[in-house]
C-alpha atoms as a PDB file:
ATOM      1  CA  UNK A   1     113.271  49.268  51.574  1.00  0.00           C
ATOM      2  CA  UNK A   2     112.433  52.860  51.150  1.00  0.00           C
ATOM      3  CA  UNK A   3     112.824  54.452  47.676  1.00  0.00           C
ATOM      4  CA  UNK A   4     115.041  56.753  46.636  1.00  0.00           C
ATOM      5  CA  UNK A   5     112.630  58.927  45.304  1.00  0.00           C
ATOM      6  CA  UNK A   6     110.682  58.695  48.831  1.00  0.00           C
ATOM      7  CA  UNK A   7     113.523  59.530  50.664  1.00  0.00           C
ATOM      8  CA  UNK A   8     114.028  62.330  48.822  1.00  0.00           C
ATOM      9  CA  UNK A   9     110.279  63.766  49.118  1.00  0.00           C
ATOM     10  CA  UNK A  10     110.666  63.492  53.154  1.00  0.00           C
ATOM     11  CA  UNK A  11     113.756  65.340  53.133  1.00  0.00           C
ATOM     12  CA  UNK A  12     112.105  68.128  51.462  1.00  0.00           C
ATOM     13  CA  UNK A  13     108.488  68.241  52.937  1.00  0.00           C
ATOM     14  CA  UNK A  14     110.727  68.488  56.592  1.00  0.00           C
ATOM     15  CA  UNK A  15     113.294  70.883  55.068  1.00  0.00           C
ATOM     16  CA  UNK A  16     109.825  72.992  53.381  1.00  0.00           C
ATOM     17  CA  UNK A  17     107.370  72.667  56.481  1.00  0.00           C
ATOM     18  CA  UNK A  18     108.537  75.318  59.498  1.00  0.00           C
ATOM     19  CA  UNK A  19     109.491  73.933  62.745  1.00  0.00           C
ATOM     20  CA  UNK A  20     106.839  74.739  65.971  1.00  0.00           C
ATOM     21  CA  UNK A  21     106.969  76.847  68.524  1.00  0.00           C
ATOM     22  CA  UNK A  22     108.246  74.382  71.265  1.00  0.00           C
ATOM     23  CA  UNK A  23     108.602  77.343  74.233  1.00  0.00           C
ATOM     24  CA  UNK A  24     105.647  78.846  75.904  1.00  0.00           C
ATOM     25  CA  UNK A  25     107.265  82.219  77.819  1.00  0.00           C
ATOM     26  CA  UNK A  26     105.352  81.969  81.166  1.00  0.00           C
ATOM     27  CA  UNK A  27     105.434  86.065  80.788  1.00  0.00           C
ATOM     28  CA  UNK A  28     106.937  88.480  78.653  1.00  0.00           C
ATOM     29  CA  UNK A  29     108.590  90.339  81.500  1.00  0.00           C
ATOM     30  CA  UNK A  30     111.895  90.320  80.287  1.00  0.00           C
ATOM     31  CA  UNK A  31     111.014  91.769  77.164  1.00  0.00           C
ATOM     32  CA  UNK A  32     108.660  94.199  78.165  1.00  0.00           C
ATOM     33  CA  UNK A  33     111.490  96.124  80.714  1.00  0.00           C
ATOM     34  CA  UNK A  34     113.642  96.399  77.467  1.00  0.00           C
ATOM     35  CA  UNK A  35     110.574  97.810  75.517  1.00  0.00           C
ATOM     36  CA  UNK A  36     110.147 100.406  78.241  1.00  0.00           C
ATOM     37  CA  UNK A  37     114.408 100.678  79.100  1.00  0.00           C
ATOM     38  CA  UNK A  38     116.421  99.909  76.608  1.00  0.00           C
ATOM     39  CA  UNK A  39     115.293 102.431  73.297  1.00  0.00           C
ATOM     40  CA  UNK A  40     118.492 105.670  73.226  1.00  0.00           C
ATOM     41  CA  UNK A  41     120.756 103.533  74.857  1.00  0.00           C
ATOM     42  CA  UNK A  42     123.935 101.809  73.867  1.00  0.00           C
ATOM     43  CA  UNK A  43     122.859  97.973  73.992  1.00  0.00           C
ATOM     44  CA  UNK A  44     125.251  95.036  73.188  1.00  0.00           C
ATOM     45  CA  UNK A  45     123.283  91.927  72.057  1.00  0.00           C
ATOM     46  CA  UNK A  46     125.384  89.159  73.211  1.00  0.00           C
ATOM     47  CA  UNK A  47     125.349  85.955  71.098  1.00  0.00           C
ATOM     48  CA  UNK A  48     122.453  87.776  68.854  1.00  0.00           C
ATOM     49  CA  UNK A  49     122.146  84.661  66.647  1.00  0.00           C
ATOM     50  CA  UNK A  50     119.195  84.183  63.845  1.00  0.00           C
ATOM     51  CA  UNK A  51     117.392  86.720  65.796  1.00  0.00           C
ATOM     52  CA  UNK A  52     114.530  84.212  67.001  1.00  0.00           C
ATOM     53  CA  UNK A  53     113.269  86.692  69.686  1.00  0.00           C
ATOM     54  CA  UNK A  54     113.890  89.891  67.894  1.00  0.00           C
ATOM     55  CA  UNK A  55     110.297  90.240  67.093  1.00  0.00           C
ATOM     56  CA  UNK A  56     109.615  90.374  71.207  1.00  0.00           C
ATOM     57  CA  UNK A  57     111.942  93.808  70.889  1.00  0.00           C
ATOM     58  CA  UNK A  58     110.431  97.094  69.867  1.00  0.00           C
ATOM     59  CA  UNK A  59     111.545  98.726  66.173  1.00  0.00           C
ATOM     60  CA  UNK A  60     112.618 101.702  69.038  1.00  0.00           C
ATOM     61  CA  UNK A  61     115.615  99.393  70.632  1.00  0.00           C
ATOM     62  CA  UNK A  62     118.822  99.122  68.718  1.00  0.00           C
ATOM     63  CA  UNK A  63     121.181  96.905  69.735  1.00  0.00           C
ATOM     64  CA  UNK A  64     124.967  96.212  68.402  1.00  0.00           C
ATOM     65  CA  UNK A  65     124.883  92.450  67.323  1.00  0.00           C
ATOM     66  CA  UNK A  66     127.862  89.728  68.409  1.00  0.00           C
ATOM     67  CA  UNK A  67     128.105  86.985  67.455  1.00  0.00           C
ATOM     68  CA  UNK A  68     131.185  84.239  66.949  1.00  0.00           C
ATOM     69  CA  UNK A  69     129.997  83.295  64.040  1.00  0.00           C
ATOM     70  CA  UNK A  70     129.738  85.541  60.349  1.00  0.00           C
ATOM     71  CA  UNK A  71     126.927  83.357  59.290  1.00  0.00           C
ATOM     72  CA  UNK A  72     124.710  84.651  61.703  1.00  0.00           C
ATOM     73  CA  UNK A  73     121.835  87.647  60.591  1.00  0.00           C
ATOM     74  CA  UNK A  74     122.327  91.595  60.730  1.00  0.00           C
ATOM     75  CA  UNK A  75     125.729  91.021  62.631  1.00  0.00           C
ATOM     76  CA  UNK A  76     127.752  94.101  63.332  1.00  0.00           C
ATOM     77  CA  UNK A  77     130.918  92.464  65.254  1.00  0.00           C
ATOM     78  CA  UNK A  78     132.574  88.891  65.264  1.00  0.00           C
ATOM     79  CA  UNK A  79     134.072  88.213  68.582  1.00  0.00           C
ATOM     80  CA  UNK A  80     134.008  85.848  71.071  1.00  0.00           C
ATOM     81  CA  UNK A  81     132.246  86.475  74.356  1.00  0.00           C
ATOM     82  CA  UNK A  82     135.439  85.791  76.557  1.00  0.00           C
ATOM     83  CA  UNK A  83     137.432  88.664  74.848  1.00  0.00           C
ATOM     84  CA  UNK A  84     134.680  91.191  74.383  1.00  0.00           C
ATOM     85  CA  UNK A  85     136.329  94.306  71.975  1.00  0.00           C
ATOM     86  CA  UNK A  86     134.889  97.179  73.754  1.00  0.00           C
ATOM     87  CA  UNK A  87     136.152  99.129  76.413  1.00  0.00           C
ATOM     88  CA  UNK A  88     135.368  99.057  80.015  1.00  0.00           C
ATOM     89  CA  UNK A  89     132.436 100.960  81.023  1.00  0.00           C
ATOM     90  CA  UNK A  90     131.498 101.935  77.353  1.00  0.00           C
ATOM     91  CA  UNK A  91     127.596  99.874  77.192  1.00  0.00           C
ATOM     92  CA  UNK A  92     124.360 100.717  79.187  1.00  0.00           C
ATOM     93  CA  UNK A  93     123.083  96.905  78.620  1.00  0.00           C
ATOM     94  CA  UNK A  94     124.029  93.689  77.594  1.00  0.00           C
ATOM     95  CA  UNK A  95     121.219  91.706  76.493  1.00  0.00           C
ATOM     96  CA  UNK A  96     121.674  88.135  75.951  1.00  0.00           C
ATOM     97  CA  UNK A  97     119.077  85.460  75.440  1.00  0.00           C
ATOM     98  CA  UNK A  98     120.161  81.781  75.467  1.00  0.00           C
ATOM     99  CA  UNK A  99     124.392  82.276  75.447  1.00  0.00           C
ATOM    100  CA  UNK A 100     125.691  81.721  78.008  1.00  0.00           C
ATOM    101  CA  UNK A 101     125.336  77.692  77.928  1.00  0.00           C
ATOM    102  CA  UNK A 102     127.235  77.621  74.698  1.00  0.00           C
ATOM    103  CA  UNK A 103     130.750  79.454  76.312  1.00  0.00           C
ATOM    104  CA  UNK A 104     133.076  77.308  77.526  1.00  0.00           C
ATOM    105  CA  UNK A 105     133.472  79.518  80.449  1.00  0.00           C
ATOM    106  CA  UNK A 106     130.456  81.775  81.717  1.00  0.00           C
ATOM    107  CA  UNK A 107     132.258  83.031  84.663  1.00  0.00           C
ATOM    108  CA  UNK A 108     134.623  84.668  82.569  1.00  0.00           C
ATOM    109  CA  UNK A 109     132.017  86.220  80.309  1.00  0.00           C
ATOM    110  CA  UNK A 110     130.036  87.333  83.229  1.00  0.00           C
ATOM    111  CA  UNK A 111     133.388  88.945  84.287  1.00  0.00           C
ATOM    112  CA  UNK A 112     133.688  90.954  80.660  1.00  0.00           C
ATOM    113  CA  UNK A 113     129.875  91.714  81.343  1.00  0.00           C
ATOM    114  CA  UNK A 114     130.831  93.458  84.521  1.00  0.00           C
ATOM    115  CA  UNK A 115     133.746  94.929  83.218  1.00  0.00           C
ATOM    116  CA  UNK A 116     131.842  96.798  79.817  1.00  0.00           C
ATOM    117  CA  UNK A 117     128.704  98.182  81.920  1.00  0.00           C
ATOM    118  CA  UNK A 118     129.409 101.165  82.959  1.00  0.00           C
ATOM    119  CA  UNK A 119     127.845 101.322  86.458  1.00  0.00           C
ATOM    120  CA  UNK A 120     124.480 101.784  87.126  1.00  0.00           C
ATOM    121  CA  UNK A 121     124.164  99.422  83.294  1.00  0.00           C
ATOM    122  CA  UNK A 122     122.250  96.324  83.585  1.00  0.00           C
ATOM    123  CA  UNK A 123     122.493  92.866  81.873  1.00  0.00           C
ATOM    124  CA  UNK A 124     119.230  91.398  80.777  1.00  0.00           C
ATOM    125  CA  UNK A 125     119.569  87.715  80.016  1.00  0.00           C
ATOM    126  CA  UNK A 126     117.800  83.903  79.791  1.00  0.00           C
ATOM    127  CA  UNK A 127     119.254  80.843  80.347  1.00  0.00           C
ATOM    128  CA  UNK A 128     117.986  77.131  79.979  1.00  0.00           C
ATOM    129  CA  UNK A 129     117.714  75.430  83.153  1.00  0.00           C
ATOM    130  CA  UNK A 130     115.950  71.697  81.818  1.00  0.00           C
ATOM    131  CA  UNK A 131     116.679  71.297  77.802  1.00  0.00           C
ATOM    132  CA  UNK A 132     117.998  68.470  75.508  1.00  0.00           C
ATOM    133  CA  UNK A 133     121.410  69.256  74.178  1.00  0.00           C
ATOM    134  CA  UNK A 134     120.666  70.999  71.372  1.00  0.00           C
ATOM    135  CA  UNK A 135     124.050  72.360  69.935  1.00  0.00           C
ATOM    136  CA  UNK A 136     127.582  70.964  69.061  1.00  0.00           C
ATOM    137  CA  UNK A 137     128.933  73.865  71.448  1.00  0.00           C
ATOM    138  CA  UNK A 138     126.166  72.943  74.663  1.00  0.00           C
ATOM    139  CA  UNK A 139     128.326  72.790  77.716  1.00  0.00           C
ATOM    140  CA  UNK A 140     126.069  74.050  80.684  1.00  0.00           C
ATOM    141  CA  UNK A 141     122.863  74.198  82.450  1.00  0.00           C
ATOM    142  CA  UNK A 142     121.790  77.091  84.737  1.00  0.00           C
ATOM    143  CA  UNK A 143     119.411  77.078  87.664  1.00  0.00           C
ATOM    144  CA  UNK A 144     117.961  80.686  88.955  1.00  0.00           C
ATOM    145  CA  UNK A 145     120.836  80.416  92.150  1.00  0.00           C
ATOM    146  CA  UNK A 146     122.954  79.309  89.643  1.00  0.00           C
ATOM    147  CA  UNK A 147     122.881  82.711  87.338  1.00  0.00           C
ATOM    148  CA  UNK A 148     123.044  84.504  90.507  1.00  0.00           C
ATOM    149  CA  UNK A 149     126.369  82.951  91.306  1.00  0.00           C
ATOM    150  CA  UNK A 150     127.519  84.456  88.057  1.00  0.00           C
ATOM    151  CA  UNK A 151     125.967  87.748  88.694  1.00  0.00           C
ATOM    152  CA  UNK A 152     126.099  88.007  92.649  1.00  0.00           C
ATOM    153  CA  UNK A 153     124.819  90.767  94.994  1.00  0.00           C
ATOM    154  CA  UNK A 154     128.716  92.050  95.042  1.00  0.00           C
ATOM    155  CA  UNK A 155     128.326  93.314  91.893  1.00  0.00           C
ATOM    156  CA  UNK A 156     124.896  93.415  90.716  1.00  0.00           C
ATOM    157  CA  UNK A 157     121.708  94.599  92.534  1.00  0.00           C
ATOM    158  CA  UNK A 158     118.420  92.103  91.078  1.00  0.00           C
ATOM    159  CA  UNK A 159     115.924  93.703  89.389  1.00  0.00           C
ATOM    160  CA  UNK A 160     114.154  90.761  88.013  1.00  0.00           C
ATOM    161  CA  UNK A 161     114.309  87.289  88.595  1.00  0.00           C
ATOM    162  CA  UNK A 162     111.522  84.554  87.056  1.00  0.00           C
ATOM    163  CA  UNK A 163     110.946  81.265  85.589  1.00  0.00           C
ATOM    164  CA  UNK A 164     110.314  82.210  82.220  1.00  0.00           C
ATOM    165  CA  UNK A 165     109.615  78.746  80.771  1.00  0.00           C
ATOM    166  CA  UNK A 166     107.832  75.628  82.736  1.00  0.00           C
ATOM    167  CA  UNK A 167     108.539  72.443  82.326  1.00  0.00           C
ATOM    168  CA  UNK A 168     105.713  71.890  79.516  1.00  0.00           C
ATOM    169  CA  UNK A 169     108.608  73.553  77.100  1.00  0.00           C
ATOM    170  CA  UNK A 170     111.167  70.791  78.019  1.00  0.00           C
ATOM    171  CA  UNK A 171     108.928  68.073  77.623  1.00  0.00           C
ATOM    172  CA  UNK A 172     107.519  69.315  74.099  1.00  0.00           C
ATOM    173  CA  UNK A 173     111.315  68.757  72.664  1.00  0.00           C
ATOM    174  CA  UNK A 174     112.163  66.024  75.239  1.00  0.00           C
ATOM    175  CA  UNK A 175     109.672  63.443  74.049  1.00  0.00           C
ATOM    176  CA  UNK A 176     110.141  64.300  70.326  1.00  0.00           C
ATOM    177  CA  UNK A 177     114.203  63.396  70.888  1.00  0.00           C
ATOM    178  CA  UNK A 178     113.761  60.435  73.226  1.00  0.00           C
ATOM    179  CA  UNK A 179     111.539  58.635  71.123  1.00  0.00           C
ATOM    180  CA  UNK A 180     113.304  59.167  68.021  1.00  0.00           C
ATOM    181  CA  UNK A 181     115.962  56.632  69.120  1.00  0.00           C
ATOM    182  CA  UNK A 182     114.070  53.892  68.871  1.00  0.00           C
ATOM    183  CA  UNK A 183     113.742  54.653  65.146  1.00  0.00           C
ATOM    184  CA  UNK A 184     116.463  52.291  63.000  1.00  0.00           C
ATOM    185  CA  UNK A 185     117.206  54.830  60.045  1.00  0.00           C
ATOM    186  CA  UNK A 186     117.412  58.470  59.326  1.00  0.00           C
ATOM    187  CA  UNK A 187     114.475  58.667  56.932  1.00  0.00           C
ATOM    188  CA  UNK A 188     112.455  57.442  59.017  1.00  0.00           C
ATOM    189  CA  UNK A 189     113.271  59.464  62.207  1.00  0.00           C
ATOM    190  CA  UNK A 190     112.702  62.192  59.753  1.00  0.00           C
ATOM    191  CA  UNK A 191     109.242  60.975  58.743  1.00  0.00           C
ATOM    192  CA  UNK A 192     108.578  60.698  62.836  1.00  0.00           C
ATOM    193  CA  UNK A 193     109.684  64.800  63.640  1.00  0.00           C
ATOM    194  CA  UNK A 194     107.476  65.685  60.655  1.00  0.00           C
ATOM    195  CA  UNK A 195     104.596  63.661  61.748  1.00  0.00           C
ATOM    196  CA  UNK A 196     104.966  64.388  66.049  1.00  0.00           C
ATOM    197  CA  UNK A 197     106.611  67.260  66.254  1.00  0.00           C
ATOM    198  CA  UNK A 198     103.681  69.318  65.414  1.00  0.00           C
ATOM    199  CA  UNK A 199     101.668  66.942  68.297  1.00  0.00           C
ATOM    200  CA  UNK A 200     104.575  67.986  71.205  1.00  0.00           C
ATOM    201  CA  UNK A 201     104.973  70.996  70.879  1.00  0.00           C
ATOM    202  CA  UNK A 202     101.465  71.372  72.285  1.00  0.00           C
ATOM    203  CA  UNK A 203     103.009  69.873  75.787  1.00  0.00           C
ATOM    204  CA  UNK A 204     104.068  73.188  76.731  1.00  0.00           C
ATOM    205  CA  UNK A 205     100.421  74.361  77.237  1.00  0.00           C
ATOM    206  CA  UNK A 206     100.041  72.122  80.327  1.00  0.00           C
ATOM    207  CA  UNK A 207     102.531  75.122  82.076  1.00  0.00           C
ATOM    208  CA  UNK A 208      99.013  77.219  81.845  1.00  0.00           C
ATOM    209  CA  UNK A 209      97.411  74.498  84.770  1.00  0.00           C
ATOM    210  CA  UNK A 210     100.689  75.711  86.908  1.00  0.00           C
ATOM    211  CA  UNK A 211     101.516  79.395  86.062  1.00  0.00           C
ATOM    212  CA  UNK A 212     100.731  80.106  89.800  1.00  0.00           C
ATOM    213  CA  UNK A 213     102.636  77.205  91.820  1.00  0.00           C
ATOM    214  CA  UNK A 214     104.721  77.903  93.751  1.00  0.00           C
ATOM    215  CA  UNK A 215     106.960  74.853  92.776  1.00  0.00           C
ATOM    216  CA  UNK A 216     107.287  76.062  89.341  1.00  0.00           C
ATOM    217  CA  UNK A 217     111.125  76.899  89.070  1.00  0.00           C
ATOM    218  CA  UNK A 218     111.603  73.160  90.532  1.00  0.00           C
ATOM    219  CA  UNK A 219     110.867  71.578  87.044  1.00  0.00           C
ATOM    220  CA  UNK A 220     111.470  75.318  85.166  1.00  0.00           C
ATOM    221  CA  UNK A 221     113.046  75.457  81.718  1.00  0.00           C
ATOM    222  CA  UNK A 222     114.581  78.516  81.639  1.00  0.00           C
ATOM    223  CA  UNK A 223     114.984  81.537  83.921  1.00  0.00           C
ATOM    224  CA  UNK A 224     115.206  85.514  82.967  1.00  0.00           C
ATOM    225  CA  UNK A 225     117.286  87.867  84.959  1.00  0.00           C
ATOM    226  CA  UNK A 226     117.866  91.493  85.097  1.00  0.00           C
ATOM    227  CA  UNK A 227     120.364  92.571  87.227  1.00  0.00           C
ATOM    228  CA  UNK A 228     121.965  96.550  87.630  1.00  0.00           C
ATOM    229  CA  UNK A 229     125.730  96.883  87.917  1.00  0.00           C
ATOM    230  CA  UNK A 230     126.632  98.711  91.044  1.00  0.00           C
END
């Protein structure tokens, strides 16, 4: 049996140590057109979170952060994505980076992204295509045809469409989950993340042997697209 006192040291060292870097970005694309785009204009950031990928923005780019929930960091409005509270043609961009699988329905936000662009705006967003559910509120999955059925040619002209993430990212967090079910209790599945998941995460480096196939968005684990309202 595992002490108490044990137990108690594991929670903390995995609470204490910080969690990898499981995703290698393939390119920085996405990013780097909001860099160069996005800095005077009115930009809503869509689901803006704990601000993982703020860092990847320039100081120059203000956004106006949404979010469902208050706990989340330098949030300006609390709304859900289905009702957005702004009126129609009021935003230059939406940028939104990892959402749109946590909405019950994406068609209808895509519809309120449309419909708060004023035209000639563009949304900017990246979606999971391979991932482990990773959320209470994880509902959906998106392939690159799959985001264009959401923003189709009718209403949006592409500006950039890429794999952003090989398959290296999924398996970094896929091997670390899988395996951890055949571990009996929680302190011990604990012990296992502290001790692997520093060892996985380096699976997303074997994307570098593939950057250039051709097959890539077969096994991809996330796509980035830009599209412009028309």
């Amino acid at each position: 049996m595992m002490s108490e006192g044990l137990k108690e040291t594991i929670k903390k060292v995995v609470t204490w140590l910080p969690e990898p870097e499981y995703t290698r970005f393939k390119n920085l694309k996405l990013f780097d057109w909001m860099n160069q785009n996005a800095p005077g204009k009115v930009v809503l950031n869509l689901g803006s979170g704990v601000g993982q990928f703020d860092h990847c923005l320039s100081k120059e780019v203000n956004t106006i952060n949404l979010d469902i929930s208050s706990s989340t960091k330098n949030l300006h409005v609390i709304a859900d994505a289905h009702f957005l509270p702004f009126k129609s043609e009021c935003l230059d961009i939406v940028y939104s980076i990892a959402v749109l699988e946590h909405v019950r329905r994406p068609w209808i936000v895509a519809d309120e992204i449309f419909r708060v662009l004023h035209p000639g705006g563009h949304i900017v967003l990246e979606l999971p295509f391979l991932n482990v559910i990773h959320d209470e509120h994880d509902y959906f999955r998106f392939t690159d045809k799959g985001i264009r059925s959401l923003f189709d040619e009718s209403k949006f002209d592409l500006i950039l469409e890429q794999v952003s993430a090989g398959g290296g990212s999924f398996l970094s967090v896929f091997f670390l989950e899988y395996f951890k079910q055949f571990i009996p209790t929680k302190y011990l599945r604990a012990l296992w993340r502290l001790s692997m998941r520093y060892v996985f995460c380096l699976l997303k480096y074997l994307d570098l042997l593939i950057d250039s196939s051709k097959g890539l968005r077969i096994t991809a684990n996330s796509f980035s697209f830009i599209g412009k309202k028309r």
